[in-house]
C-alpha atoms as a PDB file:
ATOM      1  CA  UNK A   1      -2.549 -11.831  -4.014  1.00  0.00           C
ATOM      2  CA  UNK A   2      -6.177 -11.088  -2.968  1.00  0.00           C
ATOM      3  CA  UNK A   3      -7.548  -7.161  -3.169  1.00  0.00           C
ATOM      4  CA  UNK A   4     -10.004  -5.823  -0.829  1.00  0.00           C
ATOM      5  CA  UNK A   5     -10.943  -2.340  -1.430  1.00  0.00           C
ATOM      6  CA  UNK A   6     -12.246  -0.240   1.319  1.00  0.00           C
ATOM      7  CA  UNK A   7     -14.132   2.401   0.065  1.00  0.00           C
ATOM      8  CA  UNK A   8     -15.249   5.246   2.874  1.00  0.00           C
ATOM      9  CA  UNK A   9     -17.656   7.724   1.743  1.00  0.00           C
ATOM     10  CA  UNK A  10     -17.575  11.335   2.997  1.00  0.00           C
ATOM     11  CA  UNK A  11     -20.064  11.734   5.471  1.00  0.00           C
ATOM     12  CA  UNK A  12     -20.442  15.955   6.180  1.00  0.00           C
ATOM     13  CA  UNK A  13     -18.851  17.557   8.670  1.00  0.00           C
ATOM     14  CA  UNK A  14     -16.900  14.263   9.002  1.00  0.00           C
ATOM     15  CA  UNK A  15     -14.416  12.739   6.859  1.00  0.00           C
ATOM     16  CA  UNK A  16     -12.047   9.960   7.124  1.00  0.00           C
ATOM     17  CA  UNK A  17      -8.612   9.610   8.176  1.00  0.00           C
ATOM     18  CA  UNK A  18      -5.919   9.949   5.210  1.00  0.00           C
ATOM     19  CA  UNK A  19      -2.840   9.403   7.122  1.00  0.00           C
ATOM     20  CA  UNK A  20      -0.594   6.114   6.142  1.00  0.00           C
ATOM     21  CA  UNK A  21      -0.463   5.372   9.783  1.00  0.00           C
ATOM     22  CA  UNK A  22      -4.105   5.793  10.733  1.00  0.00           C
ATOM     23  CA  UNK A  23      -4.800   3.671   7.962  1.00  0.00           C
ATOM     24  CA  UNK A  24      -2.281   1.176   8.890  1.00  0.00           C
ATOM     25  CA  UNK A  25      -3.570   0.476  12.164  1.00  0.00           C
ATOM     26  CA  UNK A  26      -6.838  -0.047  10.732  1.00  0.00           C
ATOM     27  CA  UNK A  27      -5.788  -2.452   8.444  1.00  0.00           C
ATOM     28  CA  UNK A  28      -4.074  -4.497  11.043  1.00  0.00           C
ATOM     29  CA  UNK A  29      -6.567  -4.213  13.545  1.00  0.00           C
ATOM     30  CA  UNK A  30      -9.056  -5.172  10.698  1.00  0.00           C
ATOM     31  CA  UNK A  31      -6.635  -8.509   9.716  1.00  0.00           C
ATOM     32  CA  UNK A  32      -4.936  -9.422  12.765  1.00  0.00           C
ATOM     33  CA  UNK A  33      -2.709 -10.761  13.316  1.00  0.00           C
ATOM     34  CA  UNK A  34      -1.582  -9.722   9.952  1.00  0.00           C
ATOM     35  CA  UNK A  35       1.281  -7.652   9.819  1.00  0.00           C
ATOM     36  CA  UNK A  36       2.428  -4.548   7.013  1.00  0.00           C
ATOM     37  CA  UNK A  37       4.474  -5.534   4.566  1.00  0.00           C
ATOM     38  CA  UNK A  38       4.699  -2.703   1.650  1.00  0.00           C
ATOM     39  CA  UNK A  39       2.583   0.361   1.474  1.00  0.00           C
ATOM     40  CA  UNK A  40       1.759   3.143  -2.004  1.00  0.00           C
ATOM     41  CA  UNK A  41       1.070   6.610  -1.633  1.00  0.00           C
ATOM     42  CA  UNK A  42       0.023   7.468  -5.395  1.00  0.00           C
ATOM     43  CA  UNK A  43      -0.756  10.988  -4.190  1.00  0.00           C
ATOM     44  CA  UNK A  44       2.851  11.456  -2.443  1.00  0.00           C
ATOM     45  CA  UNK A  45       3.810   9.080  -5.707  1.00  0.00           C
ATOM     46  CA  UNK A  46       6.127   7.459  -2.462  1.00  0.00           C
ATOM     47  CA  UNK A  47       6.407   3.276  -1.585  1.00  0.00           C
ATOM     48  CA  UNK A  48       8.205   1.346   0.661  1.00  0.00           C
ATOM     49  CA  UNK A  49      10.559  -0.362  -1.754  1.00  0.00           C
ATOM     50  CA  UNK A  50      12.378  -3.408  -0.394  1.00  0.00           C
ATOM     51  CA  UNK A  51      15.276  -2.969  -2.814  1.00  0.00           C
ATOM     52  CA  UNK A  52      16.148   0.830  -1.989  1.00  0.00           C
ATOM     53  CA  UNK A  53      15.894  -0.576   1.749  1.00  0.00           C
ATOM     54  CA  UNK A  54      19.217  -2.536   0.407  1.00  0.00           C
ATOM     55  CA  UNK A  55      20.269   0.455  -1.740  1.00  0.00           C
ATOM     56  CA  UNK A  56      19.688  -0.899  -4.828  1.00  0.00           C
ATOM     57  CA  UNK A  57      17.615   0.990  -7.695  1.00  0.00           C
ATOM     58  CA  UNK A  58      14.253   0.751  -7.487  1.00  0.00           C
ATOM     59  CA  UNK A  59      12.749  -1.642 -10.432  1.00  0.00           C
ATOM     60  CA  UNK A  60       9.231  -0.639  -9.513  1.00  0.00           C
ATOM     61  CA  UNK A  61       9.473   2.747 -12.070  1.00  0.00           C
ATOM     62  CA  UNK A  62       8.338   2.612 -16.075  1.00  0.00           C
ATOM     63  CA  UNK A  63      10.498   4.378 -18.683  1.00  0.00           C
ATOM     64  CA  UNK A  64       8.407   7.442 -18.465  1.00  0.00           C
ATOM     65  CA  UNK A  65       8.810   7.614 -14.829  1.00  0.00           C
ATOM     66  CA  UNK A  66       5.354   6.081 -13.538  1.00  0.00           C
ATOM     67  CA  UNK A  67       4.521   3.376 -10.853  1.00  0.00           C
ATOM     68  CA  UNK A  68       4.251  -0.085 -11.812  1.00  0.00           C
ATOM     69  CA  UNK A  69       1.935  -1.229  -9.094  1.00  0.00           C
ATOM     70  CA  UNK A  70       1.872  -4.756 -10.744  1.00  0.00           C
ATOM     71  CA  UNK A  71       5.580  -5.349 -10.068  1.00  0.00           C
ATOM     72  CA  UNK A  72       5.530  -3.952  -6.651  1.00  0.00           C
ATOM     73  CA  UNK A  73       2.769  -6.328  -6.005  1.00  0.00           C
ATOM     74  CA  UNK A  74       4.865  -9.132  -7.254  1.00  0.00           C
ATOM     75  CA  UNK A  75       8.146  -7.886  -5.626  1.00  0.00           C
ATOM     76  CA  UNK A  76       6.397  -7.758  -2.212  1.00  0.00           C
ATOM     77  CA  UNK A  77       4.729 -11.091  -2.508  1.00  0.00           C
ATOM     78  CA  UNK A  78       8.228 -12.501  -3.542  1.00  0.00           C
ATOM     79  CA  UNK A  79      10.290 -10.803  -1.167  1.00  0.00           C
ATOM     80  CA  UNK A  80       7.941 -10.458   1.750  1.00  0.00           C
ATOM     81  CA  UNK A  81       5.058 -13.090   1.475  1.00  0.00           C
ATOM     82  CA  UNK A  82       2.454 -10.172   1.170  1.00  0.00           C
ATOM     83  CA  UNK A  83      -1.056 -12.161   0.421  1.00  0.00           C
ATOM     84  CA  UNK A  84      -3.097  -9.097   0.879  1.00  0.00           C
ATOM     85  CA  UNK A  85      -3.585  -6.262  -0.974  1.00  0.00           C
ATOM     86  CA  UNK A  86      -5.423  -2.982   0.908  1.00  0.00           C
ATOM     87  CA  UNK A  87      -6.756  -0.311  -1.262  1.00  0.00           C
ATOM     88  CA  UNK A  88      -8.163   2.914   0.313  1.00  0.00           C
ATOM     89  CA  UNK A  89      -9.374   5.131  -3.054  1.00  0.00           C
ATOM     90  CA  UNK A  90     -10.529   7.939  -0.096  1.00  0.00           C
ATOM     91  CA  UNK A  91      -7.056   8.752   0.689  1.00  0.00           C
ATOM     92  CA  UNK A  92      -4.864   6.905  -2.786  1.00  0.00           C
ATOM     93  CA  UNK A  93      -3.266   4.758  -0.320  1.00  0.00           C
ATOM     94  CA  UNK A  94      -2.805   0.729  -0.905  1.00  0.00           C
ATOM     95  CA  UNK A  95      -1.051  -1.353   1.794  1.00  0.00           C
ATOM     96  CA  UNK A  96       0.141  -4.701   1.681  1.00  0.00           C
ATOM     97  CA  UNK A  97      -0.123  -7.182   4.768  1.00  0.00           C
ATOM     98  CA  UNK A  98       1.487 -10.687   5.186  1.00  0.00           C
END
């Protein structure tokens, strides 16, 4: 999967959007005709997890209870051809597009 980060620097009195579906749009508009496939939120520590979508336990969770952003990557890229990986360090927000 390729990562692109996209890094937006506070510029006073302005800052950046941080909301998932702000950031979405950009990222589609930005890769068109790309679409979302998967998205993190480390700050809401929340993902869009294609197992629990088919109410199964989420594999995506350590022992001691932490994200494993590695197999989320690989889950997404198995189970919904992501080939991009979004990160957005302003708002700790990564989204996946296929």
């Amino acid at each position: 999967m390729e990562i692109v980060t996209i890094n937006i620097e506070p510029n006073s009195p302005y800052r950046a959007s941080e909301t998932m579906a702000d950031l979405r749009n950009a990222a589609e508009s930005m890769y068109f005709p790309m679409k979302t496939a998967g998205f993190w939120d480390s700050r809401l520590d929340f993902h869009l997890c294609p197992e629990e979508e088919r109410r199964q336990e989420c594999p995506h969770r350590l022992a001691n209870g932490e994200f494993d952003i590695a197999a989320y990557s690989r889950s997404l890229e198995r189970t919904r051809h992501a080939t991009l990986q979004l990160e957005f360090p302003h708002a700790q927000i990564t989204i996946y597009l296929r």
